[in-house]
N, C-alpha and C. Protein backbone atom coordinates (compact mmCIF):
# COMPACT_ATOMS: atom_id res chain seq x y z
N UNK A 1 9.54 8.36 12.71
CA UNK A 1 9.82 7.66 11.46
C UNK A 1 8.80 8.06 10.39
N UNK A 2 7.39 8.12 10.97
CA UNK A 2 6.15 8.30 9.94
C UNK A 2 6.50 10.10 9.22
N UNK A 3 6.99 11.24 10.12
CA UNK A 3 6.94 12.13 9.74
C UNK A 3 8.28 12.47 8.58
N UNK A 4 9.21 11.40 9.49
CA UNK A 4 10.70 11.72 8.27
C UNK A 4 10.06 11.00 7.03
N UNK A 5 9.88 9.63 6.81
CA UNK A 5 9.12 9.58 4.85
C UNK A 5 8.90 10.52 4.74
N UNK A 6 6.89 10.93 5.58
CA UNK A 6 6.59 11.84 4.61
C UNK A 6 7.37 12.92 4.56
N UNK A 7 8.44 13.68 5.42
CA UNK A 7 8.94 15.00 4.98
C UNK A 7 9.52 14.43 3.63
N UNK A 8 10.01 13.38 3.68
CA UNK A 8 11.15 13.15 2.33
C UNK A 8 10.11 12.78 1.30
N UNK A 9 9.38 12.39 0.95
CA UNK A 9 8.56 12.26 -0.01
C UNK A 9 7.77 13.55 -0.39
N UNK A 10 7.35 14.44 0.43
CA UNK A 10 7.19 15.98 0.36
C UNK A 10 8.33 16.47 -0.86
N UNK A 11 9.78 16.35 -0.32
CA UNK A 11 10.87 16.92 -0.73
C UNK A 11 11.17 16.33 -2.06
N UNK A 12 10.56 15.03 -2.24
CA UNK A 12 11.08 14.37 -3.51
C UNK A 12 10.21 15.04 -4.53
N UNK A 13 8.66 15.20 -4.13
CA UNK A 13 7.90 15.76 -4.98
C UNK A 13 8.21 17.28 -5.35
N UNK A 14 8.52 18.36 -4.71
CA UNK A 14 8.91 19.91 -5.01
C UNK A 14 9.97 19.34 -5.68
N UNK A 15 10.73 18.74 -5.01
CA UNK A 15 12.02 18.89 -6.37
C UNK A 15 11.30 18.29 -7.95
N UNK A 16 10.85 17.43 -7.78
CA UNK A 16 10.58 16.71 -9.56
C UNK A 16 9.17 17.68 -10.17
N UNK A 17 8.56 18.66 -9.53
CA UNK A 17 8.11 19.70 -9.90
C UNK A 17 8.94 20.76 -10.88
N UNK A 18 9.86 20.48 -9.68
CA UNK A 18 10.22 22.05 -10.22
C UNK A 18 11.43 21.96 -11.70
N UNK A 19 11.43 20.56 -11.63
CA UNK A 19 12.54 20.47 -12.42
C UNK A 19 11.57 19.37 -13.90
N UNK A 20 10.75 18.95 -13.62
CA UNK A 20 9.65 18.28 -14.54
C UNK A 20 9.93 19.01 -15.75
N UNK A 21 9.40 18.47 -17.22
CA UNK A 21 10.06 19.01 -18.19
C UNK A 21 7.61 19.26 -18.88
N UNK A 22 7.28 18.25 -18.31
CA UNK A 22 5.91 17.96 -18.71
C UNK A 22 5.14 17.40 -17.35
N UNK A 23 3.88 17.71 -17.29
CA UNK A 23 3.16 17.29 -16.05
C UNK A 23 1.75 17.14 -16.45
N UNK A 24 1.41 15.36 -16.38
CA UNK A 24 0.25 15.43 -16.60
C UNK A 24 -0.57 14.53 -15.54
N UNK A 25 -1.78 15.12 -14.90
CA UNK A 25 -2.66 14.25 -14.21
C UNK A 25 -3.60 13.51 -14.83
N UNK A 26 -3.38 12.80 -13.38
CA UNK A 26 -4.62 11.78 -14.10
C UNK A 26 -5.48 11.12 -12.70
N UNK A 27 -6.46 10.16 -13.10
CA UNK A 27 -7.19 9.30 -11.89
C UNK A 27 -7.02 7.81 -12.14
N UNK A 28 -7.07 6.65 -11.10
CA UNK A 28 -7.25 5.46 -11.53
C UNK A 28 -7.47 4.74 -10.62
N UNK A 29 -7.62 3.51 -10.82
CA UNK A 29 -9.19 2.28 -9.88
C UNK A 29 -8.13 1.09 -10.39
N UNK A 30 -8.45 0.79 -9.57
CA UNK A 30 -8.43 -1.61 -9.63
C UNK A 30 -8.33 -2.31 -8.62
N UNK A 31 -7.72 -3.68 -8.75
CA UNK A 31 -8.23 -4.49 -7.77
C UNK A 31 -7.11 -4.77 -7.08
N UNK A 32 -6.95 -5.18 -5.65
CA UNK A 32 -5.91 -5.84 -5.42
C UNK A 32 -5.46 -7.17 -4.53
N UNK A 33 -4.78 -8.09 -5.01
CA UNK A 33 -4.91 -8.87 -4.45
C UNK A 33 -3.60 -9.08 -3.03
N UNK A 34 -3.99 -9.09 -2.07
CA UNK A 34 -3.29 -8.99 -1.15
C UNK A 34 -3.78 -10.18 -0.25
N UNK A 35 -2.46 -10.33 0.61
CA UNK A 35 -1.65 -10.64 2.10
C UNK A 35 -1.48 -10.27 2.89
N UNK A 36 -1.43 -10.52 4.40
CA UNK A 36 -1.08 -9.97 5.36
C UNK A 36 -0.22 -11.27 5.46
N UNK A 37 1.26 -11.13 5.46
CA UNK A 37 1.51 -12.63 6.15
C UNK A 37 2.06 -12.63 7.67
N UNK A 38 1.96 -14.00 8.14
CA UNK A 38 2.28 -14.34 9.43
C UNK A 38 1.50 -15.05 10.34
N UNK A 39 2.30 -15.87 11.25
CA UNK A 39 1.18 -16.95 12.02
C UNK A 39 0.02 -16.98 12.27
N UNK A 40 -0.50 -15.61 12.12
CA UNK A 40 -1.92 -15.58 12.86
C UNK A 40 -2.42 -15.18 11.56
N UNK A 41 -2.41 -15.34 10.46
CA UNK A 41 -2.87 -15.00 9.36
C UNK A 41 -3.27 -16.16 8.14
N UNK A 42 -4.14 -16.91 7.84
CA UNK A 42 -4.25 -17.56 6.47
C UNK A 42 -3.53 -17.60 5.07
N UNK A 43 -3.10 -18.43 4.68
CA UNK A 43 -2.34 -18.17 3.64
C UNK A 43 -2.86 -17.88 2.34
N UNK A 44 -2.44 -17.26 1.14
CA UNK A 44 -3.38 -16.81 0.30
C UNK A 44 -3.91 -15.53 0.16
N UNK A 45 -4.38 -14.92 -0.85
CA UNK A 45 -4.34 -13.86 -1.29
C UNK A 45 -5.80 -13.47 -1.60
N UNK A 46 -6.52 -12.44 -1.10
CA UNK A 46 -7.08 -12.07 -0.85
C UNK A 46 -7.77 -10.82 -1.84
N UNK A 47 -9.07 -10.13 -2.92
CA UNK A 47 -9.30 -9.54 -3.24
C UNK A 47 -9.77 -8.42 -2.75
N UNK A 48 -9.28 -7.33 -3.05
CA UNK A 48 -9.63 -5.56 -2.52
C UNK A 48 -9.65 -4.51 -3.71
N UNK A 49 -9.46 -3.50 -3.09
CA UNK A 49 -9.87 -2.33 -4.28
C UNK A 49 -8.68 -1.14 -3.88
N UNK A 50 -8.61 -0.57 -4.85
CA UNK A 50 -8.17 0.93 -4.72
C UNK A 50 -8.61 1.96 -5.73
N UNK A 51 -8.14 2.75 -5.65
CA UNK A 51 -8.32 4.25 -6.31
C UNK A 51 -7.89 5.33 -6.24
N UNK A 52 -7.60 6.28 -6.68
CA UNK A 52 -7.03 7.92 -6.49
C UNK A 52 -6.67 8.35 -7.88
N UNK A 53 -5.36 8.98 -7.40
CA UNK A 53 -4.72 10.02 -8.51
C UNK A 53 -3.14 9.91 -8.78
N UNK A 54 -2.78 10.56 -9.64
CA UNK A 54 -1.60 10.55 -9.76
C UNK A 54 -0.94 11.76 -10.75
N UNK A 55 0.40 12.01 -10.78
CA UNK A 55 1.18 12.77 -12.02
C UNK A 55 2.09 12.24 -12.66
N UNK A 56 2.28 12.49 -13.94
CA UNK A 56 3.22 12.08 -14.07
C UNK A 56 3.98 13.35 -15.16
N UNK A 57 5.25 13.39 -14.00
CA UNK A 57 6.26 14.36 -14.72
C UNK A 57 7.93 13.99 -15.62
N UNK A 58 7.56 14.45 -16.40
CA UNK A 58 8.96 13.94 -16.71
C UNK A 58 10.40 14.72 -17.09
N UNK A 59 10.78 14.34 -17.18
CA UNK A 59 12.28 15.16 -16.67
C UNK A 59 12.90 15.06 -18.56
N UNK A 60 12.80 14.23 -18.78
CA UNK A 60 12.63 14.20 -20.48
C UNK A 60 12.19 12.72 -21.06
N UNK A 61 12.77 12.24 -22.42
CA UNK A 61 11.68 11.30 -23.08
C UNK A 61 11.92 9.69 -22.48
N UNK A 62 13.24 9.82 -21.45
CA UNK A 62 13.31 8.33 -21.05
C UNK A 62 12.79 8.59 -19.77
N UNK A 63 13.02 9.40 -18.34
CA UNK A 63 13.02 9.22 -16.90
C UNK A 63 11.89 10.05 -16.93
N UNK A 64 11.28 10.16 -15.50
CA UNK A 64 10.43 10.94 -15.33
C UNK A 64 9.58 10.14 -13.44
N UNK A 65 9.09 10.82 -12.80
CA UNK A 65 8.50 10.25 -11.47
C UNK A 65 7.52 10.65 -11.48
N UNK A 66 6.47 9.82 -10.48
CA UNK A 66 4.72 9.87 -10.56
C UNK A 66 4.56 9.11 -9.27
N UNK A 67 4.22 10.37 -8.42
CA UNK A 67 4.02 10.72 -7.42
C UNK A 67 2.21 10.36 -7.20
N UNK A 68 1.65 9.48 -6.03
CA UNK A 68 0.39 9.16 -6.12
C UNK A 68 -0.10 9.49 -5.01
N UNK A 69 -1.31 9.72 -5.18
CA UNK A 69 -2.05 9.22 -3.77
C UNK A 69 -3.78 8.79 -3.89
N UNK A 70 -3.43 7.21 -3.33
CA UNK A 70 -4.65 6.18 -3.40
C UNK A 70 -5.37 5.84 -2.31
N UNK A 71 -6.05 5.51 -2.03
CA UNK A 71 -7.02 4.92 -1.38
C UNK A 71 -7.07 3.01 -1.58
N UNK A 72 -6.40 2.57 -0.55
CA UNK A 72 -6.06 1.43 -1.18
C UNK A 72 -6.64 0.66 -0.07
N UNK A 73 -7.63 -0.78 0.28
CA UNK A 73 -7.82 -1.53 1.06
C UNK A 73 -6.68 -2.54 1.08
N UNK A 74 -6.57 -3.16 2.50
CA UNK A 74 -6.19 -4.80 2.12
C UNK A 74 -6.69 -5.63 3.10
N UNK A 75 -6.90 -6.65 3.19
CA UNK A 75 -7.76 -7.88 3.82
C UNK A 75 -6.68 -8.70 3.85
N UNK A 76 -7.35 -9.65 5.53
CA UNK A 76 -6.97 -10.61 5.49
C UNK A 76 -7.93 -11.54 6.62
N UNK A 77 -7.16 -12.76 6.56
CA UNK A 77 -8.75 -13.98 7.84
C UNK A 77 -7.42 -14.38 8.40
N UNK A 78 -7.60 -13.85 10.04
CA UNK A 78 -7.08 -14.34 11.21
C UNK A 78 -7.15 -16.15 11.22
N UNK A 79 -6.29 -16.43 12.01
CA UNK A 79 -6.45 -18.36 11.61
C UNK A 79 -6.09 -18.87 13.14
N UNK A 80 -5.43 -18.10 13.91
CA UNK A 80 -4.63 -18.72 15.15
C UNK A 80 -4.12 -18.09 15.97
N UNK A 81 -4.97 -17.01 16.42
CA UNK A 81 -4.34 -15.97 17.86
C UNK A 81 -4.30 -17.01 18.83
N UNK A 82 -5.44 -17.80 19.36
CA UNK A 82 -5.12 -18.48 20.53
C UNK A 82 -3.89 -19.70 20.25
N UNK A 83 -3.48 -19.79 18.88
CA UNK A 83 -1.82 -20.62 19.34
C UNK A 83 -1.24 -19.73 19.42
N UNK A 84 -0.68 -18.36 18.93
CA UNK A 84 -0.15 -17.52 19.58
C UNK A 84 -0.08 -16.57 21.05
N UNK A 85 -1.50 -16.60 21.37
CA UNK A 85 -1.44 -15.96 22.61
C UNK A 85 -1.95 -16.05 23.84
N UNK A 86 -2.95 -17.65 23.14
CA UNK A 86 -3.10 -18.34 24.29
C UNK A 86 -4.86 -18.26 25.29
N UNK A 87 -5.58 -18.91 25.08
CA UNK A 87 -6.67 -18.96 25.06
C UNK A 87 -6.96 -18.27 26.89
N UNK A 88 -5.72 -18.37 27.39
CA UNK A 88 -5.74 -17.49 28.95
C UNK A 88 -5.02 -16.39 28.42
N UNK A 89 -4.70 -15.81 27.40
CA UNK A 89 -4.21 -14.62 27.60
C UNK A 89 -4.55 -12.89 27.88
N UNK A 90 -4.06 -12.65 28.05
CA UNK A 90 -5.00 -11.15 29.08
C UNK A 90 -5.68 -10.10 27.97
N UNK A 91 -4.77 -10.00 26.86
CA UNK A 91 -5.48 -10.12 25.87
C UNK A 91 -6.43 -10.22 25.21
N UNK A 92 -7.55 -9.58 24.88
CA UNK A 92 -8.49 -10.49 24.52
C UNK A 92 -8.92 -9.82 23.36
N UNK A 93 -9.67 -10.73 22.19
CA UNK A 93 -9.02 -10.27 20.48
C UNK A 93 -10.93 -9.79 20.62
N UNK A 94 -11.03 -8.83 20.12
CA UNK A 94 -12.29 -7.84 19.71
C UNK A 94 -12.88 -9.14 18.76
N UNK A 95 -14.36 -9.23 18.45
CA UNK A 95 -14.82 -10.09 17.30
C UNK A 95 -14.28 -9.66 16.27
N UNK A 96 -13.75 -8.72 15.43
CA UNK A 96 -13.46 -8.59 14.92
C UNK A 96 -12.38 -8.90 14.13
N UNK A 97 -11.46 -9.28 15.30
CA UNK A 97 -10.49 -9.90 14.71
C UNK A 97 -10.50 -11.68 15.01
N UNK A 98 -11.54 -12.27 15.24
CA UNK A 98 -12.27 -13.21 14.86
C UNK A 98 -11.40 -14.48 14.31
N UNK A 99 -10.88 -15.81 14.62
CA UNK A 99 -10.59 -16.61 13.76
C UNK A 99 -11.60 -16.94 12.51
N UNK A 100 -11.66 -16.44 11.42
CA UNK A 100 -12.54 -16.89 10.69
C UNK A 100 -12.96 -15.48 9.60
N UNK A 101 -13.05 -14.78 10.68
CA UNK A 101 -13.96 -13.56 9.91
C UNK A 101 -12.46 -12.53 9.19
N UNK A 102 -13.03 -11.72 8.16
CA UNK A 102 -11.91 -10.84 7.32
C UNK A 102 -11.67 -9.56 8.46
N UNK A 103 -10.61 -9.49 8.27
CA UNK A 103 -9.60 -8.38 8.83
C UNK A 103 -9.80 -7.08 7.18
N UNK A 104 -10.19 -5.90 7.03
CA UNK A 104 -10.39 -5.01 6.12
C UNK A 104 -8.99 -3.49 7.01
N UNK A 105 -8.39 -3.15 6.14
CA UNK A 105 -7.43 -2.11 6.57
C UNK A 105 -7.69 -1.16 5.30
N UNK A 106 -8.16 -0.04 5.32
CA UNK A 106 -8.23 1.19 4.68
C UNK A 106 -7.09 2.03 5.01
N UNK A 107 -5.93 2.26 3.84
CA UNK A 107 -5.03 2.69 4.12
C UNK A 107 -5.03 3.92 3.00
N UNK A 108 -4.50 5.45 3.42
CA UNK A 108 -3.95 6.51 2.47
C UNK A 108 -1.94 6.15 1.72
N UNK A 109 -2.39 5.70 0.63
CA UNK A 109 -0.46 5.36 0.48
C UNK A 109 -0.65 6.41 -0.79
N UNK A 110 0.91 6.46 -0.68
CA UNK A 110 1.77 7.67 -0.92
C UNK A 110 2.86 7.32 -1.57
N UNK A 111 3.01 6.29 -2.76
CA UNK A 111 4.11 6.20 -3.77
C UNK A 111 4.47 7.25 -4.47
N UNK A 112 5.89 7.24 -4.29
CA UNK A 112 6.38 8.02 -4.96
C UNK A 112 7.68 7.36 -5.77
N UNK A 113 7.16 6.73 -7.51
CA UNK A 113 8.04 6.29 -8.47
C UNK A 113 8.66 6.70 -9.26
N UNK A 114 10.02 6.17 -9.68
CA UNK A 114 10.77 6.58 -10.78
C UNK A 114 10.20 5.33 -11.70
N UNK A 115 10.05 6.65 -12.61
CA UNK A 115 9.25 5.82 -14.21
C UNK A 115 10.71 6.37 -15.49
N UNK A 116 10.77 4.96 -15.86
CA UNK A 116 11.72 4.37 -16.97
C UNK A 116 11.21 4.00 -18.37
N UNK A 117 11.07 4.88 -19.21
CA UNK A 117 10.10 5.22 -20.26
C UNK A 117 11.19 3.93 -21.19
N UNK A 118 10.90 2.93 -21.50
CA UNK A 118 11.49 1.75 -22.32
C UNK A 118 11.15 1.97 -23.74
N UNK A 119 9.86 2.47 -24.16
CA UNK A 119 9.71 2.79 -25.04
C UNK A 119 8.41 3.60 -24.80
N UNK A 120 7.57 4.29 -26.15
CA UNK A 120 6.46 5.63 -25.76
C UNK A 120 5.33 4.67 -25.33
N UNK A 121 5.37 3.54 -25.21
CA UNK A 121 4.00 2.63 -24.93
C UNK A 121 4.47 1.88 -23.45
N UNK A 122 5.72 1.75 -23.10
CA UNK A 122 6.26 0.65 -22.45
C UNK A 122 6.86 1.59 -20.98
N UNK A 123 6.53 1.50 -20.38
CA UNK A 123 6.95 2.01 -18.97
C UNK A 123 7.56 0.67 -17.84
N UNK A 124 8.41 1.62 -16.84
CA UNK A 124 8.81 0.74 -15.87
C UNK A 124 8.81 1.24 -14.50
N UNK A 125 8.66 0.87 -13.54
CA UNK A 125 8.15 1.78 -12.33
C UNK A 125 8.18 1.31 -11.09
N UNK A 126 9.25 2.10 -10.13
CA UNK A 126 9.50 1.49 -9.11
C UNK A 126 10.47 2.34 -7.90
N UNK A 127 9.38 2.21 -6.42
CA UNK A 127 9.94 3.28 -5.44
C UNK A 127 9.07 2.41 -4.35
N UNK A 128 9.53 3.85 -3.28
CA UNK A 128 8.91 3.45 -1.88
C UNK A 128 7.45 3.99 -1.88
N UNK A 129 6.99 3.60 -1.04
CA UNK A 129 5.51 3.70 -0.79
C UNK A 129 5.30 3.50 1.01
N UNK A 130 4.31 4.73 0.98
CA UNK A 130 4.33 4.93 2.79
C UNK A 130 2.72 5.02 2.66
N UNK A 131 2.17 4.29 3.72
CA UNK A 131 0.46 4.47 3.91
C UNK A 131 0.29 4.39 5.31
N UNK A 132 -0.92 5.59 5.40
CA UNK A 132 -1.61 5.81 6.46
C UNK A 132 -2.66 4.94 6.58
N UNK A 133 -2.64 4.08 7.90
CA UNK A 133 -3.55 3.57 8.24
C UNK A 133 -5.36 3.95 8.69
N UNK A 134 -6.54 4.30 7.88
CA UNK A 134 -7.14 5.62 8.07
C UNK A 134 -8.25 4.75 9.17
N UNK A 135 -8.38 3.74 9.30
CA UNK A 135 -9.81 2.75 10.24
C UNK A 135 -8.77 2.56 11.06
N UNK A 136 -8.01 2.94 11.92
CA UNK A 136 -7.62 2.42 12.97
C UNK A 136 -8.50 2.12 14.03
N UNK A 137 -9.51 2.99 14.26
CA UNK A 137 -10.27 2.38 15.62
C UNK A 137 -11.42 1.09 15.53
N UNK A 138 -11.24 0.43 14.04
CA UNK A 138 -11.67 -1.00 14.08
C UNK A 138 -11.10 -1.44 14.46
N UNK A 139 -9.98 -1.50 14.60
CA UNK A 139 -8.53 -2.31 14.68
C UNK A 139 -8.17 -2.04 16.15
N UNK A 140 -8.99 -2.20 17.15
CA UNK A 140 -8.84 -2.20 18.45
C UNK A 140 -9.67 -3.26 19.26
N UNK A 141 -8.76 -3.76 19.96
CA UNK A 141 -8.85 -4.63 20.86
C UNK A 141 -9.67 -4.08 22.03
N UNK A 142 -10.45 -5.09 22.76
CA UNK A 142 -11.71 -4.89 23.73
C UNK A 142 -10.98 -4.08 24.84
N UNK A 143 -9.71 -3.85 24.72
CA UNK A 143 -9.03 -3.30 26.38
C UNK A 143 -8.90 -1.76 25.52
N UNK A 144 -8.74 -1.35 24.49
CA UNK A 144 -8.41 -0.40 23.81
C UNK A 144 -7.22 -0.12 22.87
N UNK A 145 -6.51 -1.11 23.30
CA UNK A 145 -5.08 -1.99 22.53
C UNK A 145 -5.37 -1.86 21.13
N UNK A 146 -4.60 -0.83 20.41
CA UNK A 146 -4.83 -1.38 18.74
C UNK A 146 -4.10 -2.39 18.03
N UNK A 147 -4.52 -2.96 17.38
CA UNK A 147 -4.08 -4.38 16.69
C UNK A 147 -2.88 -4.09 15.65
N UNK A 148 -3.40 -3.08 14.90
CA UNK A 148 -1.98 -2.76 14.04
C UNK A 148 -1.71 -1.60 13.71
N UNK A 149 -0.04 -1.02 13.45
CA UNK A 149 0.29 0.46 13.71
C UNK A 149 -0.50 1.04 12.95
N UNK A 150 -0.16 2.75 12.88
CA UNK A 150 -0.24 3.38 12.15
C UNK A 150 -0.46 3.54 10.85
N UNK A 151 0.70 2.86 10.33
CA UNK A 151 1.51 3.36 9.51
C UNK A 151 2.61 1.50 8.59
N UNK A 152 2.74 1.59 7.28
CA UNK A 152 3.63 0.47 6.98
C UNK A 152 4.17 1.42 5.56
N UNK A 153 5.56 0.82 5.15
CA UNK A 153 6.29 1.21 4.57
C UNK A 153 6.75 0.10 3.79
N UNK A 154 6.47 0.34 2.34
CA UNK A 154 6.68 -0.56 0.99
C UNK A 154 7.35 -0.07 0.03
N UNK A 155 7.88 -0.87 -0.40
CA UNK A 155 8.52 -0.68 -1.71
C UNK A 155 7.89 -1.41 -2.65
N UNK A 156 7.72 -0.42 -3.73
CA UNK A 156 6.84 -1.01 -5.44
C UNK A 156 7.38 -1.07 -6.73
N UNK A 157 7.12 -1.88 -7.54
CA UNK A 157 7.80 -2.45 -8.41
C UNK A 157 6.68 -2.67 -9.69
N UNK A 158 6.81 -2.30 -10.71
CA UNK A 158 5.92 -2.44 -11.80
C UNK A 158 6.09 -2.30 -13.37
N UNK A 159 5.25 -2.47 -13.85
CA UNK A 159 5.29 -1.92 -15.38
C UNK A 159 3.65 -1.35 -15.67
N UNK A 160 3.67 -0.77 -16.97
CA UNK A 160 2.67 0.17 -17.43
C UNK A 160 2.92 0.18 -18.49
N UNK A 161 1.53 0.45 -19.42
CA UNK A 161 1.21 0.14 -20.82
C UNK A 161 0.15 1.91 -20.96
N UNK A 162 0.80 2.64 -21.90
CA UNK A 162 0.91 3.98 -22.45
C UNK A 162 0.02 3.68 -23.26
N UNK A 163 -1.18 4.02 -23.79
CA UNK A 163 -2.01 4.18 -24.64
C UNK A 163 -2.65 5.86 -24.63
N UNK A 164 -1.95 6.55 -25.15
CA UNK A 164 -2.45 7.84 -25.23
C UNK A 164 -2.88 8.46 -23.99
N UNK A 165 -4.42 8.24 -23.84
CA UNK A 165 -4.82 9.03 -22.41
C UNK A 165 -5.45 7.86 -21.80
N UNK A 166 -4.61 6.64 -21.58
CA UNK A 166 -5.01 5.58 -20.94
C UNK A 166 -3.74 4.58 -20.16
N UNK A 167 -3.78 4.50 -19.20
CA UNK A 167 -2.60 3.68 -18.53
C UNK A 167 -3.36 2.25 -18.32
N UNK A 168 -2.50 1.20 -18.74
CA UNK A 168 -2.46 -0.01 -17.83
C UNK A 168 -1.47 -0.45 -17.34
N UNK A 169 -1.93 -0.94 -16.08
CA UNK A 169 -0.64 -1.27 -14.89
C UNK A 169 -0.62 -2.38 -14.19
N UNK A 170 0.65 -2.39 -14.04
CA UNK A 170 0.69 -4.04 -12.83
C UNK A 170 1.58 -3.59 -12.07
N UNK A 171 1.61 -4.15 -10.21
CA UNK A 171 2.61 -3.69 -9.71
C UNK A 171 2.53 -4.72 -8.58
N UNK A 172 3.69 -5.13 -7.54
CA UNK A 172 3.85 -5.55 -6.81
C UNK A 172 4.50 -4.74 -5.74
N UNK A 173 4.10 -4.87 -4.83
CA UNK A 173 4.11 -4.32 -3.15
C UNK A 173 4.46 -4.78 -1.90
N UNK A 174 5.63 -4.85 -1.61
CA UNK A 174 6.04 -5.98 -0.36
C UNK A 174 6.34 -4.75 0.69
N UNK A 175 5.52 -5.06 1.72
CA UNK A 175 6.15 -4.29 3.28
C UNK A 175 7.22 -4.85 3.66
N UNK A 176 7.79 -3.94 4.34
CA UNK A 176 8.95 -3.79 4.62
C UNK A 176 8.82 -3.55 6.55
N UNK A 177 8.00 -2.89 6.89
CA UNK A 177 7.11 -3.11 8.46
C UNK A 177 6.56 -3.76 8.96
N UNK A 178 6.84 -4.31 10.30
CA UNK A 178 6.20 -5.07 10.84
C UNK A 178 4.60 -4.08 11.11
N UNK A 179 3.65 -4.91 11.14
CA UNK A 179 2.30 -3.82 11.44
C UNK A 179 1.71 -4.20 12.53
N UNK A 180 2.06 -5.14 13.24
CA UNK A 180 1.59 -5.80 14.33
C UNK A 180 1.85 -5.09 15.72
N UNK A 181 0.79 -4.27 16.02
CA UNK A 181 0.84 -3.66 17.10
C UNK A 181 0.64 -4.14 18.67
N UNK A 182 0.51 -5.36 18.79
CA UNK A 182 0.13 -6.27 19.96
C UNK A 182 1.15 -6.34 20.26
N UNK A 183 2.12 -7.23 20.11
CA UNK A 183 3.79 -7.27 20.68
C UNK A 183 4.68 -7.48 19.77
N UNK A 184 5.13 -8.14 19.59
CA UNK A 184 6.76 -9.11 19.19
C UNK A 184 6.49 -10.49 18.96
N UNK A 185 5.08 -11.11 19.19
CA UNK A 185 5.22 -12.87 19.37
C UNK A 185 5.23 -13.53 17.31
N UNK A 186 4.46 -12.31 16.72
CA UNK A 186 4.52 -12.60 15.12
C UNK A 186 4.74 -11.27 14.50
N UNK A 187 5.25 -11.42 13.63
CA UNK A 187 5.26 -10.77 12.54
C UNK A 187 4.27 -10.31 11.46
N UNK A 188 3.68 -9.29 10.99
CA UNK A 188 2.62 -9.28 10.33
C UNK A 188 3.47 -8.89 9.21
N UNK A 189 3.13 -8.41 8.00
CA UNK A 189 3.71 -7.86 6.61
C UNK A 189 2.38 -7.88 5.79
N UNK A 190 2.81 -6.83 4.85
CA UNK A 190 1.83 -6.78 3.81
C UNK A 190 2.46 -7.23 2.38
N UNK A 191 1.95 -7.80 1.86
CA UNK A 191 2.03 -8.23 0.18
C UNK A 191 1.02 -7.80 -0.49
N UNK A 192 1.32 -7.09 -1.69
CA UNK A 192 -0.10 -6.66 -2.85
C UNK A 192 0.27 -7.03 -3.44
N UNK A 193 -0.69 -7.21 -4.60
CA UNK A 193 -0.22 -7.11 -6.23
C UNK A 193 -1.56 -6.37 -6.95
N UNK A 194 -1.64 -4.86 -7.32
CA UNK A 194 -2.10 -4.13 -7.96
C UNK A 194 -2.44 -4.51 -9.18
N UNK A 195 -3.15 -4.25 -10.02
CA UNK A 195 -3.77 -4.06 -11.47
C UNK A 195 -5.02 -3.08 -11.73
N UNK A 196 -4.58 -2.23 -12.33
CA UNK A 196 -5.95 -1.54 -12.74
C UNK A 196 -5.55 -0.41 -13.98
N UNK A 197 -6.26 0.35 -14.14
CA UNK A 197 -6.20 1.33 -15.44
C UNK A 197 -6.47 2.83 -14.85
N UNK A 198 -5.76 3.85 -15.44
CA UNK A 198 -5.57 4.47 -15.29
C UNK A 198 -6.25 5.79 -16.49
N UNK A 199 -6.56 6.98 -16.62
CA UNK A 199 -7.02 8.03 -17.28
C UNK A 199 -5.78 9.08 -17.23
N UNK A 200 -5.30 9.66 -18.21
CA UNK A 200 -4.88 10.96 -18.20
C UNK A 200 -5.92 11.77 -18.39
N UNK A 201 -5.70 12.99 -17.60
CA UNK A 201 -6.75 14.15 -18.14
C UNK A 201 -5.82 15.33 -18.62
């Protein structure tokens, strides 16, 4: 599954290359506030960071796609493995994943959006998004068991504010993957909500 996205997100990008009418890079940073939801998780939203790069090509003065790749954290505080799995269970949760203490996931994601030029200041922006999980071996349990996959798969949704050689952005991020690599007893998911600014160069 992880290799078909990325082949297709590979494929989405050569094509809007080759057919791009303008291509400009850029870098950008902000904060994000995220979720992990599900039983064993706290409710509430949580502050993190990201950063990277991006393009943006356009096909002419309304459509155009911007293809990224960030460096994005997300956090969350465990609340209740032992009602889920049971204070005898064979199982046994690393400190790390700790009732109490933050859960940190360093992930490589890989949006790739169609941008809806509303007007030369006013953007609209919205696709799938695939991230590599890059700390997986925090995310292991005392038997060697990792806690959560690979890999989660989102879809993003946003707007953006055009100021010459300056972007501002907002976006929302709902997984669509379960990430919970232990079994089947919960459900994990990710929720973001992005903000930060952006540079053309």
């Amino acid at each position: 599954m992880k290799k078909l996205v990325l082949s297709a997100l590979i494929l989405i990008g050569i094509s809007s290359v080759s057919n791009a009418q303008g291509i400009r890079l850029g870098v950008k940073a902000g904060a994000n506030m995220n979720q992990i939801s599900g039983q064993s998780f706290n409710d509430g939203f949580d502050l993190s960071y990201h950063f990277g790069g991006f393009l943006e090509m356009d096909f002419n003065k309304t459509w155009g796609i911007q293809p990224e790749v960030l460096w994005s954290q997300t956090t969350g505080k465990p609340s209740s493995f032992k009602a889920i799995y049971g204070s005898t269970s064979s199982i046994t949760i690393n400190s790390a994943l700790d009732a109490g203490k933050d859960i940190k996931l360093n992930y490589l994601s890989i949006p790739v959006l169609l941008r809806v030029n509303v007007t030369g200041m006013f953007s609209l922006l919205a696709g799938p998004q695939y991230s590599i999980l890059i700390n997986k071996d925090n995310t292991l349990l005392q038997n060697g068991q990792s806690a959560f996959k690979n890999g989660d798969f989102a879809m993003v949704a946003g707007a953006q504010i055009n100021l010459k050689t300056i972007r501002l952005y907002g976006r929302y991020n709902i997984g669509l993957q379960n990430i919970n690599d232990i079994d089947n007893k919960d459900k994990w998911t990710n929720q973001q909500i992005q903000a930060g600014i952006g540079f053309r160069l």
